[in-house]
Protein backbone atom coordinates (compact mmCIF):
# COMPACT_ATOMS: atom_id res chain seq x y z
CA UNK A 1 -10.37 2.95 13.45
CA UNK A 2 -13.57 1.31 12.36
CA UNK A 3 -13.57 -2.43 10.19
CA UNK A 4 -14.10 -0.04 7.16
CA UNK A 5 -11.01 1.74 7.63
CA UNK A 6 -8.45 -1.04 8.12
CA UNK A 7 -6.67 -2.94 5.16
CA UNK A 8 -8.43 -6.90 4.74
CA UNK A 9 -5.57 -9.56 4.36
CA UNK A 10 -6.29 -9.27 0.40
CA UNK A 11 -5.39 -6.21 0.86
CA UNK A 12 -2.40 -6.23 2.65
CA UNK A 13 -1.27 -9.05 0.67
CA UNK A 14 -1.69 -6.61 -2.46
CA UNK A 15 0.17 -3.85 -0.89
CA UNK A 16 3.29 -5.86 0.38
CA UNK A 17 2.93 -6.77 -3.59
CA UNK A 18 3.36 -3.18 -4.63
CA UNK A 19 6.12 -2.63 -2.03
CA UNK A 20 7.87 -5.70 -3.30
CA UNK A 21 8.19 -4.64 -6.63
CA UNK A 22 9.23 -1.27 -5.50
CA UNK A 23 11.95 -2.38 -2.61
CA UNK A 24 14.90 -3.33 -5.42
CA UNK A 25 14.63 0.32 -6.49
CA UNK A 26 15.06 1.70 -2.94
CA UNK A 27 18.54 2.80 -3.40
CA UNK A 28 18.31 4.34 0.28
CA UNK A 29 18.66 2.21 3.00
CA UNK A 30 16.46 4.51 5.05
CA UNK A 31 13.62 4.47 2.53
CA UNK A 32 13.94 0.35 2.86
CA UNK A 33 13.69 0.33 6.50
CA UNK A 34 10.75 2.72 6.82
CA UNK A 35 9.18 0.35 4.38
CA UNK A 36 9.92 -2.55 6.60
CA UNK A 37 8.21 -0.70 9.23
CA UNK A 38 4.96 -0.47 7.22
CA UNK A 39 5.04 -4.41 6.49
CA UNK A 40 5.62 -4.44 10.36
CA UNK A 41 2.52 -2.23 11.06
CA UNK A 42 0.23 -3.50 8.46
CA UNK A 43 0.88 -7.07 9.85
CA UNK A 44 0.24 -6.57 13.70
CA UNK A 45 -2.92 -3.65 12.49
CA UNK A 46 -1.12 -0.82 13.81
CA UNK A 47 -0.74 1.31 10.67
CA UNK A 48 -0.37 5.40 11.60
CA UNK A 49 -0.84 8.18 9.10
CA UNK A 50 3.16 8.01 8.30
CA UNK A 51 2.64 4.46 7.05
CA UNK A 52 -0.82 5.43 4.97
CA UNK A 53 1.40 7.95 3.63
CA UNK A 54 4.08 5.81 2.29
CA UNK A 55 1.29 3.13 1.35
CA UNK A 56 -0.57 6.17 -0.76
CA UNK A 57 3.10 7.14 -2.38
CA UNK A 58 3.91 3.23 -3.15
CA UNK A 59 1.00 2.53 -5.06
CA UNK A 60 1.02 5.82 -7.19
CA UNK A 61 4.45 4.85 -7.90
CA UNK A 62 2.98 1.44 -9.29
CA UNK A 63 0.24 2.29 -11.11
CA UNK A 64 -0.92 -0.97 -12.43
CA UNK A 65 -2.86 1.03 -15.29
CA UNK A 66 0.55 1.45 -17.13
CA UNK A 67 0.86 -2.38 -16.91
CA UNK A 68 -0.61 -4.33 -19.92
CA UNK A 69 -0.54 -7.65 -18.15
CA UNK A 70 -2.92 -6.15 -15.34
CA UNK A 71 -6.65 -7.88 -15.33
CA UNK A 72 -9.34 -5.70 -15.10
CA UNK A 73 -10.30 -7.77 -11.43
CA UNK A 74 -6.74 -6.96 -10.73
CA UNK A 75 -7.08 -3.36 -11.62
CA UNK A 76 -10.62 -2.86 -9.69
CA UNK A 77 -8.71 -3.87 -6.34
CA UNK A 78 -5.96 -1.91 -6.73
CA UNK A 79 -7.93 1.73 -7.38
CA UNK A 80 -10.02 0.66 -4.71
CA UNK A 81 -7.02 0.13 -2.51
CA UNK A 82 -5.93 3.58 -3.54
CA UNK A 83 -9.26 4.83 -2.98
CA UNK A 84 -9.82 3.39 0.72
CA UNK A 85 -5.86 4.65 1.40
CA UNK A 86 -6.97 8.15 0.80
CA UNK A 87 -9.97 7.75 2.77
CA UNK A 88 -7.78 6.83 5.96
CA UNK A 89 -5.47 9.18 5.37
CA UNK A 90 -7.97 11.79 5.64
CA UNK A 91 -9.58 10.19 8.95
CA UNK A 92 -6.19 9.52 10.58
């Protein structure tokens, strides 16, 4: 995977922010664990298409664009996280 195509630590740190918020809702313990495993991945750079997946599902299920207290800096990173997700997802 080229530099392009793998998350920055901003990044990463803004996706285990999105899972965060999400985790408490995960009634499933499965669903937690396979969450875990994409912390685990993102952390040692070893993220497959199964984790891009669940990274692409986690942050449409956050949409920060619903959230008033989002700042527009804020917002930029976050489509563009969604943005570069996709773009893995189709090179994976």
């Amino acid at each position: 995977m080229s530099d392009s195509l793998r998350y920055t630590t901003e990044e990463i740190t803004l996706i285990d922010a999105v899972i965060g918020t999400l985790y408490p809702r995960m009634a499933d313990p499965s669903l937690q664990d396979a969450y875990l495993t994409v912390h685990q991945h993102l952390v040692s750079g070893s993220v497959c298409a199964i984790d891009l997946k669940r990274i692409e599902s986690a942050l449409e299920l956050a949409d920060p664009g619903q959230c008033t207290s989002f700042h527009k800096e804020d917002y930029r990173d976050y489509t563009q996280l969604r943005v570069k997700t996709r773009a893995m997802l189709r090179n994976a």
